[in-house]
Protein backbone atom coordinates (compact mmCIF):
# COMPACT_ATOMS: atom_id res chain seq x y z
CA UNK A 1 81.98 104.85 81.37
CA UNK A 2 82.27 101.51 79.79
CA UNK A 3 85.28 99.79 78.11
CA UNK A 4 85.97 96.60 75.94
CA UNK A 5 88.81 95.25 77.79
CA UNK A 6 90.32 94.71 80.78
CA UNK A 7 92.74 96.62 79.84
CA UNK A 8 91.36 99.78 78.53
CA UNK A 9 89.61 100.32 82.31
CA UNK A 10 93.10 99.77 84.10
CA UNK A 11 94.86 102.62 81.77
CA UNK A 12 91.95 104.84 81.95
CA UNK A 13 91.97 104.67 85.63
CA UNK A 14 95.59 105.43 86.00
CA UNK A 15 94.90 108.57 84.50
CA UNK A 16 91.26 108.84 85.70
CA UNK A 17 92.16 110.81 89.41
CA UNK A 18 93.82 113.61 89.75
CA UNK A 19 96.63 112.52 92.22
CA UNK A 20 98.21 108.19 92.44
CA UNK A 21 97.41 107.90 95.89
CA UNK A 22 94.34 109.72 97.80
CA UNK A 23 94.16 108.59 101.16
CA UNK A 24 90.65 108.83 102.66
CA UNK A 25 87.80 106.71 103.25
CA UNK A 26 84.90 109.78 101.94
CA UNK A 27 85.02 109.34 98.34
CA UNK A 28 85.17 105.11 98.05
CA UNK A 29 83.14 105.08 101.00
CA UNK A 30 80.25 106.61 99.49
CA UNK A 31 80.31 104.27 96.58
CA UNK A 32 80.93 101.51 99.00
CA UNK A 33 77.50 102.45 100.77
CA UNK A 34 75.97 102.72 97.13
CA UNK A 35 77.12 99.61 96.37
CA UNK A 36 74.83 98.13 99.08
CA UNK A 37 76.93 94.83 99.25
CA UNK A 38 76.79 91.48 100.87
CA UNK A 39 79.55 91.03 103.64
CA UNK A 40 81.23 87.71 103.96
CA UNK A 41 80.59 85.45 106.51
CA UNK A 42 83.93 86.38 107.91
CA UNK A 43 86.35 89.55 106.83
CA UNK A 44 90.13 89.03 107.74
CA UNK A 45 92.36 92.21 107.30
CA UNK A 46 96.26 91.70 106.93
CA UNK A 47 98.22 94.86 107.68
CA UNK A 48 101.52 95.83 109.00
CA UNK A 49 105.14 96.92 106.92
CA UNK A 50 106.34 93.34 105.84
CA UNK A 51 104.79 90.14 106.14
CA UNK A 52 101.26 90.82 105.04
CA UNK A 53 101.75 89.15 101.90
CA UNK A 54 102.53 85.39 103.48
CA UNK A 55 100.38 85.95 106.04
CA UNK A 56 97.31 86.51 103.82
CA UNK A 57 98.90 83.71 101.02
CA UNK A 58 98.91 81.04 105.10
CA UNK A 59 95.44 82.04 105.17
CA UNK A 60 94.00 81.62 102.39
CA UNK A 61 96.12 78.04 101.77
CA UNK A 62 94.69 76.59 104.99
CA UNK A 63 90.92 78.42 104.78
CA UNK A 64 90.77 76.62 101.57
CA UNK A 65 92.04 73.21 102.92
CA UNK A 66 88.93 73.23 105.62
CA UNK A 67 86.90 73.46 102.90
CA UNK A 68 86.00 77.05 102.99
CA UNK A 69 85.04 79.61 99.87
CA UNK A 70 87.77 81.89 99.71
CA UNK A 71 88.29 85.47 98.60
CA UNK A 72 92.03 87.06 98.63
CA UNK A 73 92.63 90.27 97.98
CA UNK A 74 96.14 91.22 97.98
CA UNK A 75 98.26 94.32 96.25
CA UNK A 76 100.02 94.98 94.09
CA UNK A 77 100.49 92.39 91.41
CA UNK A 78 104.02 91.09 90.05
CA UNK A 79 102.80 90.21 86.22
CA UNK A 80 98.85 90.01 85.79
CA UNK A 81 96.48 92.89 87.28
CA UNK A 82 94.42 89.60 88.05
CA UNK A 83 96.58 88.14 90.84
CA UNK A 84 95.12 90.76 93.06
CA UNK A 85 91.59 88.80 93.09
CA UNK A 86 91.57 85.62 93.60
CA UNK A 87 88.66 82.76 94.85
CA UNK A 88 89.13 79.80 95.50
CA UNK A 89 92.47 80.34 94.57
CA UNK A 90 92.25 81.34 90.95
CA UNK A 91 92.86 84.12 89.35
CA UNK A 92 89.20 86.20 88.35
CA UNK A 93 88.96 85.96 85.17
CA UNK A 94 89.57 89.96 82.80
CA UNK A 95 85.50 89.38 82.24
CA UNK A 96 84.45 88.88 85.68
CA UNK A 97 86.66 91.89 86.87
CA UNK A 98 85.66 94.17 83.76
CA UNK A 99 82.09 93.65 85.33
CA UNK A 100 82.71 94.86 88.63
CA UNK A 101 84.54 97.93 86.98
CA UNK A 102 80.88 98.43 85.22
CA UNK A 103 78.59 98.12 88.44
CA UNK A 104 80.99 100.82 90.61
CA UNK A 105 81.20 102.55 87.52
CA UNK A 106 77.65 102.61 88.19
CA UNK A 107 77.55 103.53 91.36
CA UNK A 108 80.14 106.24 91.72
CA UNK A 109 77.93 109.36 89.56
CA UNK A 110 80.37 111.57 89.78
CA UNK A 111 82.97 110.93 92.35
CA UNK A 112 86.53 110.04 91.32
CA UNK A 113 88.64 107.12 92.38
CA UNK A 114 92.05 105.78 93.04
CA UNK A 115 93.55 103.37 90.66
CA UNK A 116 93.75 101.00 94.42
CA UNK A 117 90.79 102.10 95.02
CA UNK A 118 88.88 101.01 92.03
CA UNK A 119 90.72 97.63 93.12
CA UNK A 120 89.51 97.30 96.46
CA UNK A 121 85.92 97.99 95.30
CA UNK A 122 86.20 95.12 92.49
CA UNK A 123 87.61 92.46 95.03
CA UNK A 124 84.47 93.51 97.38
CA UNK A 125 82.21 93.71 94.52
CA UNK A 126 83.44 90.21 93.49
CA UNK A 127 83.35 88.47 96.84
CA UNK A 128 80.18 89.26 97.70
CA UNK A 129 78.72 88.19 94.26
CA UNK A 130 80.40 84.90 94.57
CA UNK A 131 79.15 84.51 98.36
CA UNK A 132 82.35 83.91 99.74
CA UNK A 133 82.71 82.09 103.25
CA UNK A 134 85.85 83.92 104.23
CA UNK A 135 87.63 87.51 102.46
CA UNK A 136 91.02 87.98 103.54
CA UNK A 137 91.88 91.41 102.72
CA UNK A 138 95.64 92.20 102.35
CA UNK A 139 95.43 96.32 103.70
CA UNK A 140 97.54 98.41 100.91
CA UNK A 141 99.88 101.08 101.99
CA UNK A 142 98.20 101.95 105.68
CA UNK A 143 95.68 100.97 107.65
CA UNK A 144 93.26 103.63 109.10
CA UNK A 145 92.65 105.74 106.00
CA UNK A 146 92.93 102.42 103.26
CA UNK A 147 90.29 101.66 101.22
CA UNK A 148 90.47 98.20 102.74
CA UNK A 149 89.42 99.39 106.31
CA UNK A 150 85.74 100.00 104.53
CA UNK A 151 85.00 96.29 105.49
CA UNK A 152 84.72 95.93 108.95
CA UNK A 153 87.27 92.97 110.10
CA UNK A 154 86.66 89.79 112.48
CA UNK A 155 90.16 89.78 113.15
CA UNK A 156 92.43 92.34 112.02
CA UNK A 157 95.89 91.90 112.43
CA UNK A 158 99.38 94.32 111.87
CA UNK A 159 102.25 91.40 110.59
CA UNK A 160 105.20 94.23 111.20
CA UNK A 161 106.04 97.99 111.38
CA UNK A 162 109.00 99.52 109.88
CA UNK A 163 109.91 102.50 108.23
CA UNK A 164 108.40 103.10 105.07
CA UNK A 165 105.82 105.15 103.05
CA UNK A 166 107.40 107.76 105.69
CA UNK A 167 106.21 110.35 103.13
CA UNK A 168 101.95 109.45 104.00
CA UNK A 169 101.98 107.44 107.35
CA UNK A 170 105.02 109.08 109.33
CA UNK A 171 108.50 109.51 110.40
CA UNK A 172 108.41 107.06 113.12
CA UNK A 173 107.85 103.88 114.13
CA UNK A 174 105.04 104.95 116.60
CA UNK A 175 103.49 107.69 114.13
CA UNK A 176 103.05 104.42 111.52
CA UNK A 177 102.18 102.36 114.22
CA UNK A 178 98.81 104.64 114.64
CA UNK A 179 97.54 104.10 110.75
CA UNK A 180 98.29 100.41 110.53
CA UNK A 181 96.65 99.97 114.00
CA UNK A 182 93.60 102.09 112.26
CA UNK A 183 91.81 98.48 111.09
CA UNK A 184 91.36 97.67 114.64
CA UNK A 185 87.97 97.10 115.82
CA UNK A 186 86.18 97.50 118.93
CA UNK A 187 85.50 93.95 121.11
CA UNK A 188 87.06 92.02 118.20
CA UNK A 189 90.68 90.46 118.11
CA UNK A 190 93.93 92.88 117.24
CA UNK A 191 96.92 90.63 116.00
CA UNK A 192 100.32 92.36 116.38
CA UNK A 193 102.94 89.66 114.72
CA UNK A 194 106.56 90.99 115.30
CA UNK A 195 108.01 90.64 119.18
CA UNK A 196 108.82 94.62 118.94
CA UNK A 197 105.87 96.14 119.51
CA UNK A 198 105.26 100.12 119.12
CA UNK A 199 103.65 101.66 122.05
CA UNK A 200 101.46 103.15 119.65
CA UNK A 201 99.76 99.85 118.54
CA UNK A 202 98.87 98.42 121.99
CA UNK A 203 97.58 102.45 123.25
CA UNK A 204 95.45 102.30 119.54
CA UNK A 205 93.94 98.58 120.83
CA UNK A 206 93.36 99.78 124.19
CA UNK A 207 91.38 103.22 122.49
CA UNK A 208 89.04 101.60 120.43
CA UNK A 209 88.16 98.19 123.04
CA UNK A 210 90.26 95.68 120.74
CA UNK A 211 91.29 92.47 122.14
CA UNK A 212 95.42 92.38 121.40
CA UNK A 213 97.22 89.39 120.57
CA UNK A 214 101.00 89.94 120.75
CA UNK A 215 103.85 87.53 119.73
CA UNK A 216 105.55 86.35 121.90
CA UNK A 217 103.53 87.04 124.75
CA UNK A 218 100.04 85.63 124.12
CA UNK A 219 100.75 83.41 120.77
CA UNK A 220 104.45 81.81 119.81
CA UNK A 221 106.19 78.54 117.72
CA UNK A 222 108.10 76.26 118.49
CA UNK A 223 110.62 75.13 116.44
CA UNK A 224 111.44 71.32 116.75
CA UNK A 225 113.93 69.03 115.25
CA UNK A 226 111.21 68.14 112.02
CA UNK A 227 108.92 71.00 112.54
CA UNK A 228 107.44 73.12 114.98
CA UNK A 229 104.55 73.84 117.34
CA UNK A 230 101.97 76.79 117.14
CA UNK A 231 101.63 77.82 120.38
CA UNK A 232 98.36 80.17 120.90
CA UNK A 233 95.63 81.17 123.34
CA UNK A 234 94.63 78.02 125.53
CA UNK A 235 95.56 76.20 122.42
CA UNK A 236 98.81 74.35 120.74
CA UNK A 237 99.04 72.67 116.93
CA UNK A 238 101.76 70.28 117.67
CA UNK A 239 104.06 68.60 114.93
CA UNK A 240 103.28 71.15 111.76
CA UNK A 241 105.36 71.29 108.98
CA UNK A 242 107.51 73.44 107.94
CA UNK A 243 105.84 75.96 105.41
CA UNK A 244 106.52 75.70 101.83
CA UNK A 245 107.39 79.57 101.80
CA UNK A 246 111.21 79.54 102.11
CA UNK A 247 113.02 82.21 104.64
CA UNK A 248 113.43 83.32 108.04
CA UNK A 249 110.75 84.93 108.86
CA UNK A 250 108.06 82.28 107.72
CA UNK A 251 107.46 80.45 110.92
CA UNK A 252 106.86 84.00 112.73
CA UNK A 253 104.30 84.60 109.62
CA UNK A 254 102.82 81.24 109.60
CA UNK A 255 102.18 81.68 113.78
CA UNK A 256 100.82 85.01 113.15
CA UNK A 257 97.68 83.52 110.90
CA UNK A 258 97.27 80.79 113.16
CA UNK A 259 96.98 83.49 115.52
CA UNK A 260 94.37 84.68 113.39
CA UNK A 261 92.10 81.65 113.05
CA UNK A 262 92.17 80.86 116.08
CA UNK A 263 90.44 84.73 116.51
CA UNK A 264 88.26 83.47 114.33
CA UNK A 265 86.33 80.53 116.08
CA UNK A 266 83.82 79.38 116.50
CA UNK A 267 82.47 81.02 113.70
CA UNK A 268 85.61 79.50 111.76
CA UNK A 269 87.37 76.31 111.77
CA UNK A 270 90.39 75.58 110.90
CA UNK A 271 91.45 71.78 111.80
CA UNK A 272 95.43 70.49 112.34
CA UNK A 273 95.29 68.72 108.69
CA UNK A 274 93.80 71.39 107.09
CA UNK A 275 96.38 74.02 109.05
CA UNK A 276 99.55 70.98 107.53
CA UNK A 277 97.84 71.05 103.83
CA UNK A 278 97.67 74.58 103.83
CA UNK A 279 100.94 74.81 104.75
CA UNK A 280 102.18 71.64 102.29
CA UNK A 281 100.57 74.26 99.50
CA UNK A 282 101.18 77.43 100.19
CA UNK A 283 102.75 79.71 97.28
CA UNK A 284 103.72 83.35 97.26
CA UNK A 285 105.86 84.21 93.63
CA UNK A 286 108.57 86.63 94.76
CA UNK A 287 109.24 86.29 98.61
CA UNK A 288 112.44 84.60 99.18
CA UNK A 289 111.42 82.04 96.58
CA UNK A 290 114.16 79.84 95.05
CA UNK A 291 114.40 78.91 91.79
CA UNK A 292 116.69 75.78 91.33
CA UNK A 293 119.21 75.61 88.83
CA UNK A 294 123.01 76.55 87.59
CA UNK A 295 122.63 79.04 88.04
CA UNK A 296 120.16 79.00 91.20
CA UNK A 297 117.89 82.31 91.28
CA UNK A 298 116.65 83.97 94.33
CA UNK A 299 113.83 86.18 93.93
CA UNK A 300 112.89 88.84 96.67
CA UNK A 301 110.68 92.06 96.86
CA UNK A 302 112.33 93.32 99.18
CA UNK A 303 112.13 97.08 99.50
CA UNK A 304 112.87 98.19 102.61
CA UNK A 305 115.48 98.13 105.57
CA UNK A 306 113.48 95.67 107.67
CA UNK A 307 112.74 93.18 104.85
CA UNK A 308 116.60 93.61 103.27
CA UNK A 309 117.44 92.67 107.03
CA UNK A 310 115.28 89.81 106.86
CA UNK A 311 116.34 88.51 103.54
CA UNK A 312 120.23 89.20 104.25
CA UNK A 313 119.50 86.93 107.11
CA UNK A 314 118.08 84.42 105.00
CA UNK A 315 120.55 84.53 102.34
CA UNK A 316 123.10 83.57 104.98
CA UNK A 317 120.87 80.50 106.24
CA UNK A 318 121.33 79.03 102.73
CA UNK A 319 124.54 79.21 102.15
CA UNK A 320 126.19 78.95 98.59
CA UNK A 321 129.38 77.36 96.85
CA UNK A 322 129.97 80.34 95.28
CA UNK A 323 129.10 84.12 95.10
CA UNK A 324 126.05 86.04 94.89
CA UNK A 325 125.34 88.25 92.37
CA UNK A 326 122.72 91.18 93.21
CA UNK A 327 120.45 92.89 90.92
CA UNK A 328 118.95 95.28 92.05
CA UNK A 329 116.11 97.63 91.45
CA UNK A 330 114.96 100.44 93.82
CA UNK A 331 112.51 103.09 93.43
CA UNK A 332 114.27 106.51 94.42
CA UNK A 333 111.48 107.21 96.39
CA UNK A 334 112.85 104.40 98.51
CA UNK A 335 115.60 104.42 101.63
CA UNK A 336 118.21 103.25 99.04
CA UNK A 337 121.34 103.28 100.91
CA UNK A 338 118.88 101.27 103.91
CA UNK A 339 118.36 98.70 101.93
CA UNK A 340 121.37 97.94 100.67
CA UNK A 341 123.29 98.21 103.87
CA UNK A 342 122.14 94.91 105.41
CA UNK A 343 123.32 93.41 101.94
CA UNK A 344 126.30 94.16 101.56
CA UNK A 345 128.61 91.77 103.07
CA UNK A 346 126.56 89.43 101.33
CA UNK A 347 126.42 90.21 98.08
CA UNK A 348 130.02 89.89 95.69
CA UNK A 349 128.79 91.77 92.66
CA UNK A 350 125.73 94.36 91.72
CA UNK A 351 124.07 95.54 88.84
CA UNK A 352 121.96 98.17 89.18
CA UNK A 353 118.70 98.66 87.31
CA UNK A 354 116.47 100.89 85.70
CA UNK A 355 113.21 100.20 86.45
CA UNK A 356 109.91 102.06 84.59
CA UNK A 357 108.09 104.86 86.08
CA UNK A 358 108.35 108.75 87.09
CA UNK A 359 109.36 107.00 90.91
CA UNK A 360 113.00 105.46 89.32
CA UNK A 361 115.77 106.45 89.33
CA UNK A 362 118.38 106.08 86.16
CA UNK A 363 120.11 102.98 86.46
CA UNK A 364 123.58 105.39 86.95
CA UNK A 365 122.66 106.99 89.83
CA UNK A 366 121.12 103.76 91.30
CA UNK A 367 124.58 102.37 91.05
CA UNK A 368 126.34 105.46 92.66
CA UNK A 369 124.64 105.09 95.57
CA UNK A 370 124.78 101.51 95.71
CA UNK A 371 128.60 101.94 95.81
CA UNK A 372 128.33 104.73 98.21
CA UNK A 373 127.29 101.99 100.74
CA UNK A 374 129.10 98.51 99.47
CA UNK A 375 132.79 100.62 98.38
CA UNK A 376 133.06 98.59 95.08
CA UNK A 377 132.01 98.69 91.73
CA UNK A 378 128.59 98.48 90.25
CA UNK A 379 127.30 97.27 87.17
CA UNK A 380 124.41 99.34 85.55
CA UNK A 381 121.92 97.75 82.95
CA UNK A 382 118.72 99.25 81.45
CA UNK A 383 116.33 96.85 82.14
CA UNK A 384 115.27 94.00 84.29
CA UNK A 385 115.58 91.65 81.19
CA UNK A 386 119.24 93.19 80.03
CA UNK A 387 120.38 92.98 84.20
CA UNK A 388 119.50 88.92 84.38
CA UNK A 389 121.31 88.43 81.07
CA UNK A 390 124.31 89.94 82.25
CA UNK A 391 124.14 88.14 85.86
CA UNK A 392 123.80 85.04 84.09
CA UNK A 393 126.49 85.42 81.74
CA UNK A 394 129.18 86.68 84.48
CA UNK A 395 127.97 83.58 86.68
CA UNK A 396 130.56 80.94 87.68
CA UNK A 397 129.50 77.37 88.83
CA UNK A 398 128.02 77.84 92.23
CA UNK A 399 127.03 81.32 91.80
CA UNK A 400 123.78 82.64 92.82
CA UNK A 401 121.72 85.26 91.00
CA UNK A 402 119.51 87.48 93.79
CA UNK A 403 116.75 89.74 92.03
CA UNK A 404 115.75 91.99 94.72
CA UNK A 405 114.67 95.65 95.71
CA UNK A 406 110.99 96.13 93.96
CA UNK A 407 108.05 94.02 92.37
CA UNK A 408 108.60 96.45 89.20
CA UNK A 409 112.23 94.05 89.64
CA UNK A 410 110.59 90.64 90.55
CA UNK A 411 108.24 90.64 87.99
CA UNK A 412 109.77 90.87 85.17
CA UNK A 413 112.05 88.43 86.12
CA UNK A 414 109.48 85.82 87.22
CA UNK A 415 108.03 86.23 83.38
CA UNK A 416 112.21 85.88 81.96
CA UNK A 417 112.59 82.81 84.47
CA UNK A 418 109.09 81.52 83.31
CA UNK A 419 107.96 80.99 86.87
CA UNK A 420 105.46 83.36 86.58
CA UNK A 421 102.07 82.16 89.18
């Protein structure tokens, strides 16, 4: 199977397997082994509920300020397929992925593949062609049945667990707890980077001979009056500063992948500068990021209760002059009423958006249940685009605009807002 463009593979491949999401390591493991290819010097996996994202966006920022080759993987993308692969912190280029479509194309005979999967494969593909020094893997949806947990980590770490995906990894916390804890290894260092731990994370260490790190108890910060401290095993970075990513749950983040370098040496090195420039640098489009302005924008993925927790709590760190207007866009596959809850004393006005797919839900019924939780009325718009024009227009001097509740939300956006990465 060949195609012209970029393009042409990523439709055919939504289409290409019988079901979205597959979960197994049989099928892309045997064209993994077919591939035959060259494992970086060092593999980092990022996996866990929330948090993955920064935590694989510190890495990569302060990897690259040692001086290291880079390869980050991370899923999904808010407006270019391409932000999923990136080296030395550019995008791949269509050409270079197109290519590693060809070779697994290649590879695979006749065995069928995930649209992620296909994904994973081309990162791998493309990391070891390039020789990378370090691949920092962002895991997608689970852990122990993710096409991600083909690469065997160095240090494997699980940012968060919360309630979501409930439909493929579980009804509880401790039931998720057991496929996120899945990229574990044996002898090598587990990362766990919330201070609630499941039982089911340290008994899944303790099974399979990993080495678990916990916040709080074996790595922590420090905040101080113009920074903060990493505080880790036998180790402290004194006098960082504070990371570029905006929100309250960054410095927890940021400890958590100094937590992972430093399970890392001495085959990696990471010094203090290189730890404050990486920091200095960081970006992530679409995780509490503000966009200044009169209006100002505040753009947030958030799509679940755990992260709408998080970013109600950092919506009342920054306070502002005026009122905050919500939209919002949920799949309706999604704990709607969940994430809105933690919201709602927060936000003064909603409009509730239609977002594409067969997972959404019609902008109307969105908006019922919205007002089934906040009690007031809701706004309903058709689009991302139509849902920012509105905001904007009904937006006094010191209003904010939050865009929350879904990528399928933040990206569009980010291209209307022309902050696109």
């Amino acid at each position: 199977m060949r195609f012209d463009t970029l393009a042409d593979w990523l439709a055919w491949q939504q289409v290409a397997h019988p079901v979205a999401i597959d979960p197994g390591l049989d099928r892309v493991g045997e064209v993994w082994r077919r591939l035959a290819l060259t494992r970086p010097r060092s593999v980092l996996s990022v996996g866990g509920t929330n948090g993955k994202g920064s935590v694989s966006a510190y890495l990569d920022a302060m990897l690259r300020a040692a001086g290291y080759d880079v390869g980050l993987f991370t899923s999904p993308h808010l407006v270019r397929y391409n932000e999923r692969i990136r080296i030395g912190g550019r995008e791949v280029s269509d050409a270079a992925i197109s290519t590693a479509f060809t070779r697994i194309d290649e590879a695979r005979g006749d065995v069928s593949l995930t649209f992620f999967e296909w994904n994973t494969l081309a990162a791998l593909v493309l990391f070891a062609r390039e020789r990378v020094d370090a691949a920092v893997l962002e895991v997608g949806m689970g852990g122990r049945l993710d096409a991600v947990n083909l690469a065997d980590a160095d240090v494997a770490a699980v940012v968060s667990i919360g309630l979501d995906h409930r439909e493929w990894l579980g009804d509880t916390v401790e039931a998720i707890g057991i496929e996120k804890a899945g990229i574990f290894r044996p002898g090598r260092p587990a990362i766990f980077g919330a201070r609630q731990m499941p039982y089911s994370i340290a008994a899944a260490a303790e099974a399979c001979g990993a080495r678990l790190r916990r916040f709080g108890r074996d790595f922590d910060y420090v905040e101080r009056a113009d920074g903060w401290d990493y505080v880790g095993v036998g180790s402290r970075r004194r006098e960082l500063p504070l990371p570029a990513l905006e929100g309250c749950a960054q410095l927890a983040n940021a400890a958590t992948a100094l937590a992972i370098l430093e399970g890392t040496e001495p085959a990696i090195l990471v010094p203090d500068e290189a730890v404050r420039r990486g920091l200095r640098e960081v970006r992530l489009p679409g995780r509490f990021q503000v966009i200044a302005g009169e209006p100002e924008w505040i753009l947030d993925v958030a799509h679940n209760p755990d992260a709408a927790r998080v970013l109600a709590a950092s919506l009342t760190a920054r306070a502002a002059r005026g009122r905050t207007i919500a939209v919002c866009g949920i799949l309706g596959d999604k704990d709607i009423e969940g994430i809105v809850g933690p919201l709602a004393g927060r936000v003064a006005a909603w409009i509730a958006v239609a977002l594409p797919g067969p997972r959404a839900l019609p902008a109307p019924e969105l908006a019922r249940r919205i007002a089934g939780v906040t009690g007031g009325a809701v706004a309903t718009a058709d689009g991302v685009t139509e849902a920012l024009r509105l905001a904007q227009a009904s937006a006094a001097p010191g209003d904010r605009i939050l865009a929350f509740g879904s990528f399928l939300t933040v990206g569009p956006a980010l291209e209307r807002l022309g902050a696109a990465a």
